[in-house]
C-alpha atoms as a PDB file:
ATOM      1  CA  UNK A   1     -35.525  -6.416 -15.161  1.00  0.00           C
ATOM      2  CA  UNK A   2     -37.146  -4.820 -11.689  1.00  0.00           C
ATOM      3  CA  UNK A   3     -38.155  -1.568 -11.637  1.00  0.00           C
ATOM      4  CA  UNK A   4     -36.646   0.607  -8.124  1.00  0.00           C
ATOM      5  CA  UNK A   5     -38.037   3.626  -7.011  1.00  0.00           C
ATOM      6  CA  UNK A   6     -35.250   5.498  -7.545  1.00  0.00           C
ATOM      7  CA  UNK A   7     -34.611   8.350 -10.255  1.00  0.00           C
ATOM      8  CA  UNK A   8     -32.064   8.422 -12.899  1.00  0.00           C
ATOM      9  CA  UNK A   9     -30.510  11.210 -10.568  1.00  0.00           C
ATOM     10  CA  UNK A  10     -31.054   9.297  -7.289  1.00  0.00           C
ATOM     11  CA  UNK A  11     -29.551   6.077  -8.895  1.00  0.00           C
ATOM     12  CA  UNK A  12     -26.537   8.364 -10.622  1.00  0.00           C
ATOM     13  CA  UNK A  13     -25.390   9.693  -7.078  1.00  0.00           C
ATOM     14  CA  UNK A  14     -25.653   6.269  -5.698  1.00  0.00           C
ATOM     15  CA  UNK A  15     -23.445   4.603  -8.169  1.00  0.00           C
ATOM     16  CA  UNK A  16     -20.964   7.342  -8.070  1.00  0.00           C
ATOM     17  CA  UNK A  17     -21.038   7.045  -4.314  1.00  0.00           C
ATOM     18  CA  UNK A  18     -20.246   3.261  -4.379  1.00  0.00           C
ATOM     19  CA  UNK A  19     -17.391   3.937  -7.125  1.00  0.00           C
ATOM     20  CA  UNK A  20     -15.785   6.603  -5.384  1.00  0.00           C
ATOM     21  CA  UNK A  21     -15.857   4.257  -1.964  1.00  0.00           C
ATOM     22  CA  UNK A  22     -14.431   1.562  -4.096  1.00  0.00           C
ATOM     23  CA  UNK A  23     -11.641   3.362  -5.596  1.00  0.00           C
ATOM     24  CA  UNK A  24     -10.820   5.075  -1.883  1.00  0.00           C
ATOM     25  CA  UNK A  25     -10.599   1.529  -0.254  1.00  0.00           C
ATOM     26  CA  UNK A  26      -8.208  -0.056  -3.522  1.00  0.00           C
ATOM     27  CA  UNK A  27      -6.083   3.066  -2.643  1.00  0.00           C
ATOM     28  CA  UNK A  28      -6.087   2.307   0.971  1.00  0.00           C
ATOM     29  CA  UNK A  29      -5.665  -1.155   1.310  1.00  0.00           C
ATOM     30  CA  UNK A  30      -5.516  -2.899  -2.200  1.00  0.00           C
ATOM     31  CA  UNK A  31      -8.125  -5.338  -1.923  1.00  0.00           C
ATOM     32  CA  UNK A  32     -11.741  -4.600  -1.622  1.00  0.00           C
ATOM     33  CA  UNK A  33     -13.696  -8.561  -1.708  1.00  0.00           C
ATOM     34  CA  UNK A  34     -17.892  -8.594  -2.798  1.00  0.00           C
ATOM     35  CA  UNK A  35     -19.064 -11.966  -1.786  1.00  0.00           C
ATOM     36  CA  UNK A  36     -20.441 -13.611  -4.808  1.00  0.00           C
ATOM     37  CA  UNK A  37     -20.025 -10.445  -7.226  1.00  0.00           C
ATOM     38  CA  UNK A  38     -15.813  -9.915  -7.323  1.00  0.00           C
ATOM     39  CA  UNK A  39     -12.945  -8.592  -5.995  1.00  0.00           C
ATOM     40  CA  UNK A  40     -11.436  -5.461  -6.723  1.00  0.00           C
ATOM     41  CA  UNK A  41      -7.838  -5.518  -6.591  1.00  0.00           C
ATOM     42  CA  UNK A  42      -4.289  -3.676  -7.010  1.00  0.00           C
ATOM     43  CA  UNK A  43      -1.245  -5.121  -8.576  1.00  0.00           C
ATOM     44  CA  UNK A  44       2.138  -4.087  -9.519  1.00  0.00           C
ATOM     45  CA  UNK A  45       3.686  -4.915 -13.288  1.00  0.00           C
ATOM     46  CA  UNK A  46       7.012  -5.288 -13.294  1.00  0.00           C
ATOM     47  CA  UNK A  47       9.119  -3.028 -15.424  1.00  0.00           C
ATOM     48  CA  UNK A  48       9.630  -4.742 -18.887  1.00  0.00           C
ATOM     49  CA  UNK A  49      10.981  -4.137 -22.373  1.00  0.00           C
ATOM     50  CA  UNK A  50       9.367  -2.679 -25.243  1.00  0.00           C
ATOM     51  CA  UNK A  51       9.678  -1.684 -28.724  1.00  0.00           C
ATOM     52  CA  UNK A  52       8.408   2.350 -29.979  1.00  0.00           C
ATOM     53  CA  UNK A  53       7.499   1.355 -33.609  1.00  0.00           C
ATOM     54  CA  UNK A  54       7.539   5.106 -34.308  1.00  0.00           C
ATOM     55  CA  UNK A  55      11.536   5.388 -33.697  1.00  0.00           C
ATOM     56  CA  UNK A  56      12.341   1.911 -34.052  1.00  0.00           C
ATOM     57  CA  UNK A  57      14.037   1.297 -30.969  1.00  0.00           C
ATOM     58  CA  UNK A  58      13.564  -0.643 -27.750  1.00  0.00           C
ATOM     59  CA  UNK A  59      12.489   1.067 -24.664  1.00  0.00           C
ATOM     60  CA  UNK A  60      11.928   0.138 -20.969  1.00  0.00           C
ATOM     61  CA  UNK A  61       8.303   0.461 -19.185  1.00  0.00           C
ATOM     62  CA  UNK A  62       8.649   1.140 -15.968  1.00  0.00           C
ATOM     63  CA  UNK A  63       6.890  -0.568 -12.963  1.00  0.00           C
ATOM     64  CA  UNK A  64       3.183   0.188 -12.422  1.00  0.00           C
ATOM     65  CA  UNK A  65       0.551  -0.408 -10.412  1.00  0.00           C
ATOM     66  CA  UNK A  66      -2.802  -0.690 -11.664  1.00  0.00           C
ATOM     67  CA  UNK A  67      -6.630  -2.282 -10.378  1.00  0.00           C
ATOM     68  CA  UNK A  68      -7.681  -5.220 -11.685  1.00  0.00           C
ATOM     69  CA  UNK A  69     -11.373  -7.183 -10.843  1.00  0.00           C
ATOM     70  CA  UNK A  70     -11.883 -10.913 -10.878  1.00  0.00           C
ATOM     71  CA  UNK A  71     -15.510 -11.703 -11.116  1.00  0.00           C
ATOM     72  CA  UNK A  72     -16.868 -14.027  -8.186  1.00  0.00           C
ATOM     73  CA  UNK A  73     -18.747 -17.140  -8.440  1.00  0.00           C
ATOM     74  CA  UNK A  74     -22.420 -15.926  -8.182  1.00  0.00           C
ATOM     75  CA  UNK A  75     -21.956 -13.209 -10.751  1.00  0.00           C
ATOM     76  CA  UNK A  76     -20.049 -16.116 -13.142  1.00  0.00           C
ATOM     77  CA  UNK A  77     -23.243 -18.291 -12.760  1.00  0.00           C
ATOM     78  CA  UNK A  78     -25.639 -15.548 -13.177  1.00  0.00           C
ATOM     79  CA  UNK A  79     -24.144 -14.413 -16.389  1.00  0.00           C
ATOM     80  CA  UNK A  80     -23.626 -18.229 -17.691  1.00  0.00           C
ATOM     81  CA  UNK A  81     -27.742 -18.970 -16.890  1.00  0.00           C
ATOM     82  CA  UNK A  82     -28.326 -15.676 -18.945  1.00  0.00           C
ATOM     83  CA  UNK A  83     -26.293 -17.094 -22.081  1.00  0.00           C
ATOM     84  CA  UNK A  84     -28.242 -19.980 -22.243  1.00  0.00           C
ATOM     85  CA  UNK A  85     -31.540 -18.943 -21.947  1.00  0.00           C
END
């Protein structure tokens, strides 16, 4: 793995920079697309039934939205030529 110049501080604050832009962005408009690493999404479940095994009855979950990430095709290949070396 390279070595950066940056600190363990340095390299917290940047991570935590690009996760907070990430997350402000999926809240804004939904869809947030990194050209060959993913793409950072939003999507709504639909309400469903359910069973609480605690009461023994059936239940309904209501609708929700939550973020969901689909890897992209160079970070697919990169971990598939990892596996086999």
């Amino acid at each position: 793995m390279k070595k950066h110049p940056l600190t363990i501080y340095e390299s917290k604050k940047v991570v935590d920079a690009i996760t907070a832009s990430i997350t402000e962005l999926l809240v804004q408009d939904g869809k947030i697309q990194m050209i060959d690493f993913g793409t950072f999404e939003k999507k709504t479940r639909a309400s469903r039934g359910g069973f609480n095994p605690q009461v023994g009855e059936r239940i309904q979950i209501p609708e929700k939205t939550v973020p969901t990430f689909k890897a992209g095709k160079g970070l697919k290949e990169a971990v598939k030529l990892k596996k086999k070396k």
